[in-house]
Each structure stands twice: as structure tokens, then as C-alpha cells.
N, C-alpha and C. Protein backbone atom coordinates (compact mmCIF):
# COMPACT_ATOMS: atom_id res chain seq x y z
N UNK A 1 -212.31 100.21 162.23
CA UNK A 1 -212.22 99.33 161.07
C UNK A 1 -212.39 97.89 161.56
N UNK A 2 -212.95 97.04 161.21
CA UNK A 2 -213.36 95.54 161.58
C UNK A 2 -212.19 95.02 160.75
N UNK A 3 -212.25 93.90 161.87
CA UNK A 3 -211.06 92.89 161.41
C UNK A 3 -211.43 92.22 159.81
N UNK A 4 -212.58 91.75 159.89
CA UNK A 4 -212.70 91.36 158.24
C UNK A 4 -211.91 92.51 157.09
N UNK A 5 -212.55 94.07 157.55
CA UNK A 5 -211.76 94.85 156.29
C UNK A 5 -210.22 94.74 156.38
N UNK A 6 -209.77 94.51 157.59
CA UNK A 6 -208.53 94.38 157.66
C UNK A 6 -207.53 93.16 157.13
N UNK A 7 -208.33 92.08 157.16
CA UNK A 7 -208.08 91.00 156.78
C UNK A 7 -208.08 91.12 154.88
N UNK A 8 -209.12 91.93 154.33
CA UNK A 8 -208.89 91.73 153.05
C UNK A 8 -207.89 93.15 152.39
N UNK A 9 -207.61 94.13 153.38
CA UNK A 9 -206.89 94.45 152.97
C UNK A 9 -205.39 94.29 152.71
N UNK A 10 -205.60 93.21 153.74
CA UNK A 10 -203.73 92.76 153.62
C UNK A 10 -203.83 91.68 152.86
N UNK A 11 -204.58 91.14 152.48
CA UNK A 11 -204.75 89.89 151.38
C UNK A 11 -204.58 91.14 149.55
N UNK A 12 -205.53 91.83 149.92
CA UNK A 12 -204.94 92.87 148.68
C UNK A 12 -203.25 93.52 148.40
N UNK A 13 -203.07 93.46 149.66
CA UNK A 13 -201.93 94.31 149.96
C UNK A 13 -200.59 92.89 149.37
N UNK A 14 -201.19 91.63 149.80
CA UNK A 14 -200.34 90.67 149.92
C UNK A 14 -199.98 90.20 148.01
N UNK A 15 -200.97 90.35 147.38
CA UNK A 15 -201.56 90.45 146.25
C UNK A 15 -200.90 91.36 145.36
N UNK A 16 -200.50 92.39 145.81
CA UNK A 16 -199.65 93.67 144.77
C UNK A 16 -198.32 93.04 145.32
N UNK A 17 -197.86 93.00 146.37
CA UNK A 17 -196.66 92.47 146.77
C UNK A 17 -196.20 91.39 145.57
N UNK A 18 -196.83 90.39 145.59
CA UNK A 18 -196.68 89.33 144.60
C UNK A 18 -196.53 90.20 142.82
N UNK A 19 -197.37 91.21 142.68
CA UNK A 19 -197.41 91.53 141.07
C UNK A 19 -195.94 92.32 140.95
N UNK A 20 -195.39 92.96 142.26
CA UNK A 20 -194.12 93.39 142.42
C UNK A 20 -193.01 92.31 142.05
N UNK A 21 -192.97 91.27 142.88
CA UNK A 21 -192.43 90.80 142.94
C UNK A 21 -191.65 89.62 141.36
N UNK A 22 -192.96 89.62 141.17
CA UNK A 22 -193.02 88.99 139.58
C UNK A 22 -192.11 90.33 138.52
N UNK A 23 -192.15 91.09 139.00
CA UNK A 23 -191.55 91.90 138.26
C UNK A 23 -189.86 92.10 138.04
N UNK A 24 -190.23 92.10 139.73
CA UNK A 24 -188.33 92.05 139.70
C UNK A 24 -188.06 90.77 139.48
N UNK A 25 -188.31 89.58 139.30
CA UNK A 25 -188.14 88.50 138.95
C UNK A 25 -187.96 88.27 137.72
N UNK A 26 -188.73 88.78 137.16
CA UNK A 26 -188.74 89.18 135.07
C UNK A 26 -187.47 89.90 135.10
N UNK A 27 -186.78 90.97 135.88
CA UNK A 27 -185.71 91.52 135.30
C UNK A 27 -184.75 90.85 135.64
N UNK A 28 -184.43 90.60 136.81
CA UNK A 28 -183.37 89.51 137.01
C UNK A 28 -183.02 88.68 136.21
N UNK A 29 -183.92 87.84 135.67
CA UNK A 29 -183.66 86.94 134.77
C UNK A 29 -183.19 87.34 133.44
N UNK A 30 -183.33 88.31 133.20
CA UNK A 30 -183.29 89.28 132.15
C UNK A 30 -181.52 89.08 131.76
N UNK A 31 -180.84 88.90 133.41
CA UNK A 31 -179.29 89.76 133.58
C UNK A 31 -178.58 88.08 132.93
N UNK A 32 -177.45 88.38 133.25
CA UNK A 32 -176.49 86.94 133.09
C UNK A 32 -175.99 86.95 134.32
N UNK A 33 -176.82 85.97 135.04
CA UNK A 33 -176.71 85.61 136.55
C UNK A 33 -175.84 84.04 136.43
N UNK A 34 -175.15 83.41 137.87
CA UNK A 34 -175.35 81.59 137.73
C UNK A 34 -176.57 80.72 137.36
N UNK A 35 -176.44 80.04 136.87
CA UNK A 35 -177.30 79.25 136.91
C UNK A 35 -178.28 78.81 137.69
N UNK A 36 -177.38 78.60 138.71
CA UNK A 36 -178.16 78.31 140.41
C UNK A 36 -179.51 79.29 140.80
N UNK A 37 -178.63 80.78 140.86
CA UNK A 37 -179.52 81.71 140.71
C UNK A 37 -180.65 82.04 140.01
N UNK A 38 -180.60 81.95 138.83
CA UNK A 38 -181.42 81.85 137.99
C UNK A 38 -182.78 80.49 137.62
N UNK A 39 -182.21 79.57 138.32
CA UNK A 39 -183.12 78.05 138.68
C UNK A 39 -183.60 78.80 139.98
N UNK A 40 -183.48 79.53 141.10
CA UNK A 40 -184.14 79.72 142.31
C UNK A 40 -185.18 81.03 141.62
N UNK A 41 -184.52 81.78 141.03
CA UNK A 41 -185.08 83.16 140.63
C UNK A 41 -186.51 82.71 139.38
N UNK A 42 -186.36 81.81 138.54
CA UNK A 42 -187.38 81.09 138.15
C UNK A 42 -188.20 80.41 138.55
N UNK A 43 -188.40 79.57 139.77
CA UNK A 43 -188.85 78.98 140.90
C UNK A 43 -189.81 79.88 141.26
N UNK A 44 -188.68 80.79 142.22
CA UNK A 44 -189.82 81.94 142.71
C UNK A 44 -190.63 83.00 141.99
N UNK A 45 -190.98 82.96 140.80
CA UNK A 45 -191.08 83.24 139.73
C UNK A 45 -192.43 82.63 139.69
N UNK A 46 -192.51 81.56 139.48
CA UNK A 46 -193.08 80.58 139.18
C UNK A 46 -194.43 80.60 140.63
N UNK A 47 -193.79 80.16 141.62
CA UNK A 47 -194.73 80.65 143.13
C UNK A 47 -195.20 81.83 143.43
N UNK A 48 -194.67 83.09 142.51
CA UNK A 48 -195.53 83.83 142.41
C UNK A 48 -196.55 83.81 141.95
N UNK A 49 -196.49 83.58 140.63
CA UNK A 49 -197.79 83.47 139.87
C UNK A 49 -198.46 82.28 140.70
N UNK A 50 -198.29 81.32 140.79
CA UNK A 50 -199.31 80.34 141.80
C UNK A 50 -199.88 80.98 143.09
N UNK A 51 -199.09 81.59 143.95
CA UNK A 51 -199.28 82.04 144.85
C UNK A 51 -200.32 83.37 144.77
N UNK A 52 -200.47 84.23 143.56
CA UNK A 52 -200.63 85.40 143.30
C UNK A 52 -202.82 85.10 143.12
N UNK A 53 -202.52 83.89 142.75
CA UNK A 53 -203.72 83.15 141.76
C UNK A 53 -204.11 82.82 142.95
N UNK A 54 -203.82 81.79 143.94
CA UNK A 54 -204.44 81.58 145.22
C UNK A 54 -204.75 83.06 146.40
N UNK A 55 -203.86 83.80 146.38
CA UNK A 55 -204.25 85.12 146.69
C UNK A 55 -205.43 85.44 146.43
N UNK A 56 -205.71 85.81 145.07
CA UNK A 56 -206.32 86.62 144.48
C UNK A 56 -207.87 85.92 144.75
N UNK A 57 -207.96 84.41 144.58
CA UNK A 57 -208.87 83.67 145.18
C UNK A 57 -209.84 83.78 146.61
N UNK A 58 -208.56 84.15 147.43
CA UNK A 58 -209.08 84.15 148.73
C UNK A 58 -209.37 85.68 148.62
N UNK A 59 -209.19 86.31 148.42
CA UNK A 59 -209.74 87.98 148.13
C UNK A 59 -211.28 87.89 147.66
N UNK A 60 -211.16 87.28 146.58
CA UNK A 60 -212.72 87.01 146.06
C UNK A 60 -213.48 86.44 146.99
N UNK A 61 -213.33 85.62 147.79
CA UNK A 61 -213.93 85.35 148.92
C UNK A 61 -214.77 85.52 149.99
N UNK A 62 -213.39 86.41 150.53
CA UNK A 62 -213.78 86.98 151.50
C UNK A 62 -213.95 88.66 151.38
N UNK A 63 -213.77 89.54 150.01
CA UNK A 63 -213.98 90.86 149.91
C UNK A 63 -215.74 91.26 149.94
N UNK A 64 -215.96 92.48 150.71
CA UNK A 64 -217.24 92.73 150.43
C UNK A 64 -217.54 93.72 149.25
N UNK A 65 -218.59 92.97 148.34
CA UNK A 65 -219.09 93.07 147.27
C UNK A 65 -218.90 94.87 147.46
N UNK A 66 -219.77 95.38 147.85
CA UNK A 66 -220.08 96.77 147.88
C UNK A 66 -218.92 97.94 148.35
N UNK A 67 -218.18 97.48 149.17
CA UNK A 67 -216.73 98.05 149.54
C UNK A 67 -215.50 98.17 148.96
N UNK A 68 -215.36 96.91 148.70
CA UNK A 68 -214.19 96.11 147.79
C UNK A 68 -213.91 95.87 146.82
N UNK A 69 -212.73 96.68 145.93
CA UNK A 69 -212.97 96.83 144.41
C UNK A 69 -212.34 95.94 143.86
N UNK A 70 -212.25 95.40 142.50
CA UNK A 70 -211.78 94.19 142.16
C UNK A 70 -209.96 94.47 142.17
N UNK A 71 -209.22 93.24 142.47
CA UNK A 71 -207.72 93.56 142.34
C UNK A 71 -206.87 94.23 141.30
N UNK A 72 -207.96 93.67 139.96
CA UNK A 72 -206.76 94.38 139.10
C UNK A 72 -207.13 95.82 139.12
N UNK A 73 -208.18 96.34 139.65
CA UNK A 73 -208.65 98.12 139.62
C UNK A 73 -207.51 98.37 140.72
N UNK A 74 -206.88 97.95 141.75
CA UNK A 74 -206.00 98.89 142.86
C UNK A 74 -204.69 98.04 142.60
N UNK A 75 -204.21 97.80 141.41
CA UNK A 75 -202.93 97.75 141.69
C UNK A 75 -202.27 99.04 141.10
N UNK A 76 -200.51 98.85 141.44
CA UNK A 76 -200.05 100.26 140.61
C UNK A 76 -199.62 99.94 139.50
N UNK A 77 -199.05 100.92 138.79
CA UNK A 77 -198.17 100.46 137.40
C UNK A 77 -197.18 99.32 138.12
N UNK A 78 -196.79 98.50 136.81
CA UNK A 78 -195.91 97.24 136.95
C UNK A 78 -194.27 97.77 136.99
N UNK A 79 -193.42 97.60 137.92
CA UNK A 79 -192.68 98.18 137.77
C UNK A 79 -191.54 97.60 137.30
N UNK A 80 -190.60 98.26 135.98
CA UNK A 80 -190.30 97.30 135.51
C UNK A 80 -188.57 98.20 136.00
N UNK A 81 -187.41 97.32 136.05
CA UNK A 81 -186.52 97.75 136.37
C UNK A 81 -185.27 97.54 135.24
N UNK A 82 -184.50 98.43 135.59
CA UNK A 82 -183.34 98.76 134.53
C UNK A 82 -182.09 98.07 135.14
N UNK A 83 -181.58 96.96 134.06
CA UNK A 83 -180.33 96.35 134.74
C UNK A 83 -179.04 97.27 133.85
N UNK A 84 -179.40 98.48 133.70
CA UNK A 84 -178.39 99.20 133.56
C UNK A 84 -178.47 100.07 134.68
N UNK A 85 -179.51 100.08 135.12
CA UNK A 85 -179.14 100.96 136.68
C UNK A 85 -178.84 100.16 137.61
N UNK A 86 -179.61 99.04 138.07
CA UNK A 86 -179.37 98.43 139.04
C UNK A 86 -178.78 97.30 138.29
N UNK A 87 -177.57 96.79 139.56
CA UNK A 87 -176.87 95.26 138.88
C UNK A 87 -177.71 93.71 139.81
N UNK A 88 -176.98 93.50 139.09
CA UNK A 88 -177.52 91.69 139.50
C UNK A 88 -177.56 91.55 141.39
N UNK A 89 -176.61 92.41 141.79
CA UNK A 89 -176.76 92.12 143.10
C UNK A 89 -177.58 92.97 143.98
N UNK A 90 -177.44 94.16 143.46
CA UNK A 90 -178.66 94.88 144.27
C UNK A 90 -180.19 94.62 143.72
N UNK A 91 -180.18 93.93 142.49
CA UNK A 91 -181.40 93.51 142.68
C UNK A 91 -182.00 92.33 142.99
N UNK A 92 -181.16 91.24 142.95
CA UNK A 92 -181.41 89.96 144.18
C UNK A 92 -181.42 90.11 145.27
N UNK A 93 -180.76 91.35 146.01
CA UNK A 93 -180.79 91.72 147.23
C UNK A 93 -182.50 92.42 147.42
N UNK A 94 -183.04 93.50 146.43
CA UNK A 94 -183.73 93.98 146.16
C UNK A 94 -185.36 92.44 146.46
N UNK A 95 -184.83 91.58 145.73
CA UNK A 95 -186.04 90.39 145.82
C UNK A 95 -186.14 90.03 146.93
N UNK A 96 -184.76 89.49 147.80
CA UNK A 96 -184.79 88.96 149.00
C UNK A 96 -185.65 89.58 150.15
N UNK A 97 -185.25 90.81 150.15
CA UNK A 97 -186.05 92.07 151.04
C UNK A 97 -187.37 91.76 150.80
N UNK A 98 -187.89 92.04 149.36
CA UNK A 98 -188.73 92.00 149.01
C UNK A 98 -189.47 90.85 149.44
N UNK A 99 -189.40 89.69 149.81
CA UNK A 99 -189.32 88.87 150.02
C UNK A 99 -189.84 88.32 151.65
N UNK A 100 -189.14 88.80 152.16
CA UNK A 100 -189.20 88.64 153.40
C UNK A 100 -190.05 89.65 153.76
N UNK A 101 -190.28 91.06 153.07
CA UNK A 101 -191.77 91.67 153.66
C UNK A 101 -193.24 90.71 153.04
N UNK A 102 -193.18 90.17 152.12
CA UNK A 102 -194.20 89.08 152.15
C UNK A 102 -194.27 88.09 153.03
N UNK A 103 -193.09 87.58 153.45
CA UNK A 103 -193.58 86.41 154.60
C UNK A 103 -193.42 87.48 155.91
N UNK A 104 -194.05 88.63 155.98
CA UNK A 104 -193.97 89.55 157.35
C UNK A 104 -195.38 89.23 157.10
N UNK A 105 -195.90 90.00 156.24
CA UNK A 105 -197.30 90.23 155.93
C UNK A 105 -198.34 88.55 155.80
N UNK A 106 -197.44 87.83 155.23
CA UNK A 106 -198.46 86.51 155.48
C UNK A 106 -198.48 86.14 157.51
N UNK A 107 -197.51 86.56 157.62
CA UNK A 107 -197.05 85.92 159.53
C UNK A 107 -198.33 87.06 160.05
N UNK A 108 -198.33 88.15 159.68
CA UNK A 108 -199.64 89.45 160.66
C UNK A 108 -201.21 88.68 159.67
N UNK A 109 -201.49 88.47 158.74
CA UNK A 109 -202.45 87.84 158.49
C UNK A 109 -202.90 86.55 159.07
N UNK A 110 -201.81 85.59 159.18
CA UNK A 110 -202.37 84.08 159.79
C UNK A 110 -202.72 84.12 161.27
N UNK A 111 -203.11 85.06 161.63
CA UNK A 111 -203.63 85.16 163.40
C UNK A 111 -204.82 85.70 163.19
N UNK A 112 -205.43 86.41 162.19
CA UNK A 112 -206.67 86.34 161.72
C UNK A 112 -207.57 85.39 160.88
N UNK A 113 -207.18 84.68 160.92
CA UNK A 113 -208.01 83.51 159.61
C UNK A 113 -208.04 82.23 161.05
N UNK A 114 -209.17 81.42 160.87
CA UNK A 114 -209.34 80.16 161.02
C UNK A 114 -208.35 79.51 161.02
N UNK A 115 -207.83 78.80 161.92
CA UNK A 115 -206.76 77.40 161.67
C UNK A 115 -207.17 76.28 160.70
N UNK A 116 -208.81 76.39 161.06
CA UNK A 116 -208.50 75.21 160.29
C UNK A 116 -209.15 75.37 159.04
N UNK A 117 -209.41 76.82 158.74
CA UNK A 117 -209.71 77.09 157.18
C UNK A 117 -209.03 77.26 156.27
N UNK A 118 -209.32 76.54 154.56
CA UNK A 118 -208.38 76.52 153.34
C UNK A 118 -207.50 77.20 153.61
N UNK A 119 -207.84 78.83 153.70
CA UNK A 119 -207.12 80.14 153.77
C UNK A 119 -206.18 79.71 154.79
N UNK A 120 -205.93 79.48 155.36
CA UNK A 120 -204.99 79.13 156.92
C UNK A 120 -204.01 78.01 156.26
N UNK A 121 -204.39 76.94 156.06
CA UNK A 121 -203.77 75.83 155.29
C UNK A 121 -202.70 76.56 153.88
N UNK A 122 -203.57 77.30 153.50
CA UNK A 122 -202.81 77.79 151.63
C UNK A 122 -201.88 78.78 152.27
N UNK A 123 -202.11 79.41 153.38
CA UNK A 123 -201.28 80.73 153.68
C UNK A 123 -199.95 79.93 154.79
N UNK A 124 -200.29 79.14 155.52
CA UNK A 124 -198.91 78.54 155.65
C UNK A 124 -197.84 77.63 154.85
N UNK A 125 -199.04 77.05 153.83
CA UNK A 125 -198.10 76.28 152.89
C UNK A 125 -197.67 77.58 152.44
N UNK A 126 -197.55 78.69 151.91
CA UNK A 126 -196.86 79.80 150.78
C UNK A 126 -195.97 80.08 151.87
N UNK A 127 -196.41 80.30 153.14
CA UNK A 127 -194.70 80.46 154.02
C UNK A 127 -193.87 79.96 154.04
N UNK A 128 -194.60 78.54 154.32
CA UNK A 128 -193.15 77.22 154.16
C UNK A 128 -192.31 77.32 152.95
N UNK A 129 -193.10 77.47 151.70
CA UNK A 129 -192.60 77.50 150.40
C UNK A 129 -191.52 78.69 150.39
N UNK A 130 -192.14 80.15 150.77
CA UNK A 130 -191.54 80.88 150.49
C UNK A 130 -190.37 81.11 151.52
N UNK A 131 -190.21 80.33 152.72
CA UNK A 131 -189.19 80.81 153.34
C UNK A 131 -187.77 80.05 152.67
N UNK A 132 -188.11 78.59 152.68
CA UNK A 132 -187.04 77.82 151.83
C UNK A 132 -186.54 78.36 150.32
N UNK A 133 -186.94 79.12 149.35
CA UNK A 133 -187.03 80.55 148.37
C UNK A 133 -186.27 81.38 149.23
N UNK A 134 -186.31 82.11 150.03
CA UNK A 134 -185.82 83.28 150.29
C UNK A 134 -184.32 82.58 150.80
N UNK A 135 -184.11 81.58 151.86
CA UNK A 135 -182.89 81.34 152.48
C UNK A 135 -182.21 80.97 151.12
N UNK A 136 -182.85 80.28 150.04
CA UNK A 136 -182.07 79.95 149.10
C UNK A 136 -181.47 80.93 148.52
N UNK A 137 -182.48 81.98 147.92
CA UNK A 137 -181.75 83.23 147.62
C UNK A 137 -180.67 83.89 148.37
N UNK A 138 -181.00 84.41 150.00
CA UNK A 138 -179.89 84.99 150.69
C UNK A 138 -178.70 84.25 150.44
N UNK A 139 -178.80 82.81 150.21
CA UNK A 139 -177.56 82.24 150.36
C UNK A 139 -176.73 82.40 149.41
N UNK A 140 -177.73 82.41 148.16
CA UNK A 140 -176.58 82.44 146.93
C UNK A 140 -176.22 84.17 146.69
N UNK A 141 -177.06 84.57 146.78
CA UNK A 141 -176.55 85.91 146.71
C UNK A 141 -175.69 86.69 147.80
N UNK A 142 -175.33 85.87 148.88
CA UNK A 142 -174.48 86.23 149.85
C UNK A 142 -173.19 86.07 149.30
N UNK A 143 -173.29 84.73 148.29
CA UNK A 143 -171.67 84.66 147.76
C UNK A 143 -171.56 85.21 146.34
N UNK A 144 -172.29 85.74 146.00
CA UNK A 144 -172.03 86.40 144.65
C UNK A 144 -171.38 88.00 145.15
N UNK A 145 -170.37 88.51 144.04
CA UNK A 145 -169.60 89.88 143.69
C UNK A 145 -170.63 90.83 144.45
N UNK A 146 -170.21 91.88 145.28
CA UNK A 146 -171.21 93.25 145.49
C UNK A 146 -171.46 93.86 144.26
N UNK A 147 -170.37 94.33 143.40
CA UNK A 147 -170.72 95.07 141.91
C UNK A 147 -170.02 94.54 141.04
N UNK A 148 -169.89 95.10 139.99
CA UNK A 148 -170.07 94.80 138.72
C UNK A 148 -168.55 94.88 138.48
N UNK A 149 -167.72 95.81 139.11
CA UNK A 149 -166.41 95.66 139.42
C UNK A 149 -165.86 94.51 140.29
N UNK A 150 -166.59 93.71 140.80
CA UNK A 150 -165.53 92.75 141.65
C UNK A 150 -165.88 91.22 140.66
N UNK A 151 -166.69 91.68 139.26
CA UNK A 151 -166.70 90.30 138.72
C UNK A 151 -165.79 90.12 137.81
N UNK A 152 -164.94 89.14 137.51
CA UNK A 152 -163.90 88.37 136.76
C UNK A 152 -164.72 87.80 135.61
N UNK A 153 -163.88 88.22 134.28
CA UNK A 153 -164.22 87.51 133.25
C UNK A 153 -163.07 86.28 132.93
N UNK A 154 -163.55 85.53 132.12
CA UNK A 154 -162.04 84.43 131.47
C UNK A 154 -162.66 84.98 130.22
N UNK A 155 -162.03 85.01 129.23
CA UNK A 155 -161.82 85.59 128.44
C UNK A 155 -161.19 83.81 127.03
């Protein structure tokens, strides 16, 4: 397999990651989280879709016409999640993870691209972005309740 197919497959790959991610982001927000949380969880929210759009860009790019099928033909169903199954914390925990396998996958891509091409430039700015996103998340969700039993109402 040549490094180019390899290169656009993890740009595809990087690409569904993001349509995931937007997802669990839609449900989260969904829950009655802090505030805090919910300003980071909107954020990253938000850099998805930007990020998803510059993705999807550099795919067009660099995919070959005859090989390479368009993004929205290989993604999967959108997956949408139940905050009656899962609570607020396993699924911020759920993003964070999530999370950090995207900045795995941008870190094994940027040793293939040009330094000093767009693609190189846009793919470390989304690291920088997204790592300061993720520590924000771990942090707040480090101090939030494990379940749904250790949260206090006032009444």
C-alpha cells in the first residue's frame, strides 16, 4: 500500500472520528451538565464541525479520483446515544477518550505530510486546539460525581 493511500485513509478515518464525535457532543449537551462543562462541550462541538470541514478539504485534495470514494459514501450510521443509558459522566469520559484517539491519529498522520504544507500547518493547529479541549475536559470531568447516585440535589 503507498504512503499516499495511507495518508488519505487516515484523513478519512480522521474525518468519521470527527462525525462521531459531533455526536456525542449533541448528546451531552442534551443532559443537565455545569455550565463550565457545557461552554467546553459546545466549544468542542463547534471545532468539530470546523475541523471536520478542513478535514474533509484536505481529503478532496489529496484522494485519488478513481480509488477514493467520496466521504459522505463511507461513513457509518450517526450514532446517537441514550442519556438514559449512559450518564453525564461516562459520557464525557466517553468524549475525552474519544478525543485523545483523534489527537493519536492526527500525531501518526503529521510525519507524513510536508512541514511546510497547508495540511501540516491546519493539522497542527487542530492539535494545539484540540489538546487544550481535551485537558479542559479531563479536568472538569475529573471533578464531577462518578454516577448519578453521588449527585446532590438542593431542593
Amino acid at each position: 500500500m503507498s504512503d499516499a493511500s495511507n495518508i488519505v485513509k487516515c484523513v478519512a478515518r480522521i474525518w468519521r472520528m470527527y462525525k462521531r464525535q459531533e455526536s456525542l457532543l449533541r448528546s451531552v449537551m442534551r443532559l443537565d451538565i455545569p455550565s463550565r462543562v457545557r461552554r467546553i462541550c459546545s466549544n468542542g462541538y463547534m471545532m468539530s464541525l470546523l475541523f471536520k470541514k478542513d478535514v474533509g478539504s484536505m481529503y478532496e485534495s489529496i484522494k485519488n479520483n478513481l480509488n477514493d470514494g467520496e466521504l459522505s459514501s463511507i461513513t457509518r450510521s450517526v450514532d446517537e446515544f441514550d442519556a438514559d443509558v449512559m450518564d453525564s459522566f461516562a459520557l464525557l469520559s466517553e468524549i475525552a477518550t474519544h478525543q485523545q484517539i483523534i489527537l493519536k491519529e492526527y500525531r501518526a498522520l503529521l510525519p507524513h505530510l510536508d512541514p511546510a504544507s497547508d495540511a501540516a500547518r491546519a493539522c497542527s493547529e487542530h492539535i494545539d486546539k484540540l489538546s487544550v479541549l481535551e485537558s479542559s475536559l479531563v479536568k472538569e470531568v475529573s471533578g464531577l460525581p462518578k454516577s448519578r447516585q453521588d449527585l446532590s440535589f438542593v431542593a
